[in-house]
N, C-alpha and C. Protein backbone atom coordinates (compact mmCIF):
# COMPACT_ATOMS: atom_id res chain seq x y z
N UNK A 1 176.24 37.00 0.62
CA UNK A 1 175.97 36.84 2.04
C UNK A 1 174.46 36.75 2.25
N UNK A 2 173.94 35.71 2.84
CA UNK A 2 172.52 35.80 3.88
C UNK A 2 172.23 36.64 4.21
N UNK A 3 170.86 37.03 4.14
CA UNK A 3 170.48 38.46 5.49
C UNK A 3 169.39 37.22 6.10
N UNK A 4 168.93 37.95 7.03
CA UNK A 4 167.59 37.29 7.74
C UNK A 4 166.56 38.79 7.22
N UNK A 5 165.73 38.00 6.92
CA UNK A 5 164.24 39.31 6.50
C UNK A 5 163.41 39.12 7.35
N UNK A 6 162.99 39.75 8.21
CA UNK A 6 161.63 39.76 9.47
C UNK A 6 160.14 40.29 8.91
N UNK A 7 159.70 40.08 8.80
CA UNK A 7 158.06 40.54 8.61
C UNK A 7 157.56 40.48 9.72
N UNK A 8 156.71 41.77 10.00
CA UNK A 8 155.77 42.24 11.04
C UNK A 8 154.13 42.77 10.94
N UNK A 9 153.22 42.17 12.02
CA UNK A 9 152.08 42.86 11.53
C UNK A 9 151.33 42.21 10.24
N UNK A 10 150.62 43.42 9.41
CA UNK A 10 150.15 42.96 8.49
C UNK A 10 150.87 42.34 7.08
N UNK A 11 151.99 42.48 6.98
CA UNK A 11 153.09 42.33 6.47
C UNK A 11 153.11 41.00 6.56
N UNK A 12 153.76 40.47 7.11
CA UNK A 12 153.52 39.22 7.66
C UNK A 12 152.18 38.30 7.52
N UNK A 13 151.22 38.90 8.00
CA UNK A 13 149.90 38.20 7.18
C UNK A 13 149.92 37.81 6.09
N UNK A 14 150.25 38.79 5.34
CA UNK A 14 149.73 38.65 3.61
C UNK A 14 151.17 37.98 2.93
N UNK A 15 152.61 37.64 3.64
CA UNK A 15 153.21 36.43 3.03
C UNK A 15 153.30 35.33 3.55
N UNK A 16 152.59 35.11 5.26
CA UNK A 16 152.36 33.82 5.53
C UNK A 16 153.80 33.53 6.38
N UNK A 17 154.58 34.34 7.18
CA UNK A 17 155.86 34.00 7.54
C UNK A 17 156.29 35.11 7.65
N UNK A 18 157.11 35.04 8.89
CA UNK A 18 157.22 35.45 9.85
C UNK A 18 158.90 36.04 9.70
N UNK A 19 159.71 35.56 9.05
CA UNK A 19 161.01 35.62 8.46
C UNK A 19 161.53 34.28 7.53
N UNK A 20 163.02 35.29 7.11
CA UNK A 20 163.44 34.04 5.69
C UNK A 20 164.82 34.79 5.74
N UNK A 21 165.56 33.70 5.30
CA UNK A 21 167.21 33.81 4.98
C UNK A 21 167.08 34.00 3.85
N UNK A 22 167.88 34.89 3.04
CA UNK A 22 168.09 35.27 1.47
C UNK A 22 169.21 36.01 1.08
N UNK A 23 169.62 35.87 -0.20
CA UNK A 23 170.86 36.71 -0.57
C UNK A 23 170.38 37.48 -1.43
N UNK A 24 170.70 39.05 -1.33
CA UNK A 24 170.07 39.76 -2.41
C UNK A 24 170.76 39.52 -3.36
N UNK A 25 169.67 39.88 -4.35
CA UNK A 25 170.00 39.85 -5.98
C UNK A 25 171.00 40.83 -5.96
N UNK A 26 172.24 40.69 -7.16
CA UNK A 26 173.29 42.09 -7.29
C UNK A 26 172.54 43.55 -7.29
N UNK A 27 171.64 43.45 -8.28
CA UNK A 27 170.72 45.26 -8.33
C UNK A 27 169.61 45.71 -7.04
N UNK A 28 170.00 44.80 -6.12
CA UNK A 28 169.21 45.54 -4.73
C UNK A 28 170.08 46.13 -4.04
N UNK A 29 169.46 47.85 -3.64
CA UNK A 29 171.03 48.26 -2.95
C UNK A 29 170.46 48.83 -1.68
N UNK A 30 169.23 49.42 -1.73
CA UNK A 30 168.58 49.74 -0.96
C UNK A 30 167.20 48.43 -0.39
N UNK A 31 166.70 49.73 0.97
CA UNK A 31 165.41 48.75 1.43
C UNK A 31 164.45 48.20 0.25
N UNK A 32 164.12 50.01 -0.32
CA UNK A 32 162.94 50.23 -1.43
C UNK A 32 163.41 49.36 -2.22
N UNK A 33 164.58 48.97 -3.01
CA UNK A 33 164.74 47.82 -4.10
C UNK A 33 164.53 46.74 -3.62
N UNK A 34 164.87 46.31 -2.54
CA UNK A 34 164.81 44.79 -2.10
C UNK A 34 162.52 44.78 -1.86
N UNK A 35 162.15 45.46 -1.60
CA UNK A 35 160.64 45.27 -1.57
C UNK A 35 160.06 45.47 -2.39
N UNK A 36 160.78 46.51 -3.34
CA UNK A 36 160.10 45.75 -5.36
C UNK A 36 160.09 44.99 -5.69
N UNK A 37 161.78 44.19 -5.27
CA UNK A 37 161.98 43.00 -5.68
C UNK A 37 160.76 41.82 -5.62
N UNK A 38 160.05 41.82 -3.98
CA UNK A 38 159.56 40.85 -3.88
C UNK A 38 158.15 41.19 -4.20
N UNK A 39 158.00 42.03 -4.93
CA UNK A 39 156.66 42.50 -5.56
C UNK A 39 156.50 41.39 -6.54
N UNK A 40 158.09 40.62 -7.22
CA UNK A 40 158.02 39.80 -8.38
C UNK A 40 157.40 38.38 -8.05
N UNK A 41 157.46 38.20 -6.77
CA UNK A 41 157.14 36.61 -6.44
C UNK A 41 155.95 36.90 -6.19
N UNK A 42 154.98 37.56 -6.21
CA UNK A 42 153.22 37.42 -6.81
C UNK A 42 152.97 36.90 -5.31
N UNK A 43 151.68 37.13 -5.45
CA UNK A 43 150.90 36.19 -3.96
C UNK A 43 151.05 36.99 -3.50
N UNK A 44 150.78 37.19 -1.68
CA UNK A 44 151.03 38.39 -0.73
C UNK A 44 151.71 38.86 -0.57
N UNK A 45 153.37 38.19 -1.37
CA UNK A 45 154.75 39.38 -1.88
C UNK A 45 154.09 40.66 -2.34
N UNK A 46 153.32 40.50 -3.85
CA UNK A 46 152.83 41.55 -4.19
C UNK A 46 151.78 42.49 -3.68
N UNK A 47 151.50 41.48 -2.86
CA UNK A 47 150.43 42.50 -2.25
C UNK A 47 151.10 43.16 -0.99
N UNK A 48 151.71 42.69 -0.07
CA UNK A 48 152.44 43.61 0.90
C UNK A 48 153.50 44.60 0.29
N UNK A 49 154.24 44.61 -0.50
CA UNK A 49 155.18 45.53 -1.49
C UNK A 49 154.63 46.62 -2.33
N UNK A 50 153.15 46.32 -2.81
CA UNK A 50 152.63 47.05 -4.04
C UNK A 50 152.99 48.61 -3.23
N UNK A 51 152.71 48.78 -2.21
CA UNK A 51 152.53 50.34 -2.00
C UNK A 51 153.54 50.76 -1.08
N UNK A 52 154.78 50.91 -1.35
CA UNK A 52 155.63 51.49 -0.45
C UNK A 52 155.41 52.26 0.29
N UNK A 53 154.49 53.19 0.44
CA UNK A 53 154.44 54.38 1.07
C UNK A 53 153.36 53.86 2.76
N UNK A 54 153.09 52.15 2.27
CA UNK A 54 152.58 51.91 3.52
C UNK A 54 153.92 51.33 4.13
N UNK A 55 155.14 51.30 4.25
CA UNK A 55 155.98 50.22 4.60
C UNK A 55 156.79 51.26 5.33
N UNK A 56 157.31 50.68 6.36
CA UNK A 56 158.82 51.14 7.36
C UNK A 56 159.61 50.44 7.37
N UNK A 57 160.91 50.48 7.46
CA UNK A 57 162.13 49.30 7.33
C UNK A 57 163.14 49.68 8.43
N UNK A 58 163.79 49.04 9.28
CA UNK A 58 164.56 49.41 9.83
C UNK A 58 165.80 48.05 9.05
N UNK A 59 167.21 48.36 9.85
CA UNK A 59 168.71 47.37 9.21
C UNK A 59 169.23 47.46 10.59
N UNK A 60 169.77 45.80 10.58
CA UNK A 60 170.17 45.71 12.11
C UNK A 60 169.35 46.50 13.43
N UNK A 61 168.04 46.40 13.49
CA UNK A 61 167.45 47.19 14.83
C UNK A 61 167.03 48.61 14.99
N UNK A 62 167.71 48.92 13.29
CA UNK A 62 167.54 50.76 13.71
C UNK A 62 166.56 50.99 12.59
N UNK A 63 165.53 51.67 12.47
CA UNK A 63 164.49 52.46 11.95
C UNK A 63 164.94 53.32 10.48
N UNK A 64 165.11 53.12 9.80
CA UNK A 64 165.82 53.61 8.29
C UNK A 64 164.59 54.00 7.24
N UNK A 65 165.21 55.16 6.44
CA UNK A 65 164.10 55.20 5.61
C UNK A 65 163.95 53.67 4.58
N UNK A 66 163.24 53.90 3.78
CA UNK A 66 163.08 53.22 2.45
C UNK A 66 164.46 53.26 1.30
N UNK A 67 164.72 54.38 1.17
CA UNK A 67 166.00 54.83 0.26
C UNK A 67 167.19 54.48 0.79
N UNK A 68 167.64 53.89 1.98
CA UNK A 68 168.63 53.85 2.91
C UNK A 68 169.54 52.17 2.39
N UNK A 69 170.93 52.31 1.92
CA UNK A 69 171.53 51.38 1.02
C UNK A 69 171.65 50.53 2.66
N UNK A 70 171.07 49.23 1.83
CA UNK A 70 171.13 48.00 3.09
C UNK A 70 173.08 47.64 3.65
N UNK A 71 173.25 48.14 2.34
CA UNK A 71 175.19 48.21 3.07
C UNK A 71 175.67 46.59 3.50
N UNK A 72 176.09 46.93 4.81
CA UNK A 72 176.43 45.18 5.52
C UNK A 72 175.87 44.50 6.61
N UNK A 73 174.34 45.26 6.38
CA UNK A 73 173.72 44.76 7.24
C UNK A 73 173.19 43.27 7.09
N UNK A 74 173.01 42.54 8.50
CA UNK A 74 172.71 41.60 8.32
C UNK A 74 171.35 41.04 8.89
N UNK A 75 170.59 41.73 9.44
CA UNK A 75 168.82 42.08 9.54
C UNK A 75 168.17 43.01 9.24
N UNK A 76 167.08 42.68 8.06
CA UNK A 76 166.18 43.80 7.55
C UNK A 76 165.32 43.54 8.12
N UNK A 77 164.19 44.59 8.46
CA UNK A 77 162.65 44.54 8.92
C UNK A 77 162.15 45.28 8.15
N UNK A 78 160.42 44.77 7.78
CA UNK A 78 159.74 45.50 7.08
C UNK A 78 158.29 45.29 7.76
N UNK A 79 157.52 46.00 8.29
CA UNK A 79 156.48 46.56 9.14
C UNK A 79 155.84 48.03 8.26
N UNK A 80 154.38 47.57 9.18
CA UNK A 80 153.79 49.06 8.52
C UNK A 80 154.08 49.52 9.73
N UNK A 81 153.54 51.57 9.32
CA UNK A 81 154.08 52.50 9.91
C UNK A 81 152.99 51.95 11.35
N UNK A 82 153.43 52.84 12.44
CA UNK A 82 152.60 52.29 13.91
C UNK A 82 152.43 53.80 14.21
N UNK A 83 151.15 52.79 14.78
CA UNK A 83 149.79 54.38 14.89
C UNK A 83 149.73 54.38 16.44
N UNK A 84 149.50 55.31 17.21
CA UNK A 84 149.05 55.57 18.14
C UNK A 84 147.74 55.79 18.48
N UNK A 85 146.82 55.75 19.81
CA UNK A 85 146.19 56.27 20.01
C UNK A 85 144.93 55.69 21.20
């Protein structure tokens, strides 16, 4: 199955696009696997992915950790964390 992938922010900068249709690979089960994954396609993949601990993901609209199995969802987002102030 398709998901739609959204990129936000700086995220989005550094792969140039804004979203993409894709089918995960069988060994992505979670957020965190699917954004290693695209650590592999080099260029601002790797550079927005290298550091998980800057990344937030929500599935279908809702705010999820990193570890959280993408299941049957059918929109991921990946954004950095948002600062106030």
């Amino acid at each position: 199955m398709e998901r739609t992938i959204l990129y936000f922010a700086w995220v989005r900068e550094q792969i140039g696009i804004s979203e993409e249709r894709v089918t995960l690979p069988s060994d992505v089960q979670t957020l965190a696997d699917l954004a290693q994954s695209f650590v592999s396609r080099g260029g601002g993949y790797a550079i927005a992915f290298s550091d998980l601990t800057k990344l937030r993901g929500a599935l279908d609209m809702a705010m999820v950790p990193l570890a959280t199995a993408i299941g049957e969802a059918r929109e991921i987002a990946f954004f950095p964390p948002v600062t106030g102030g």
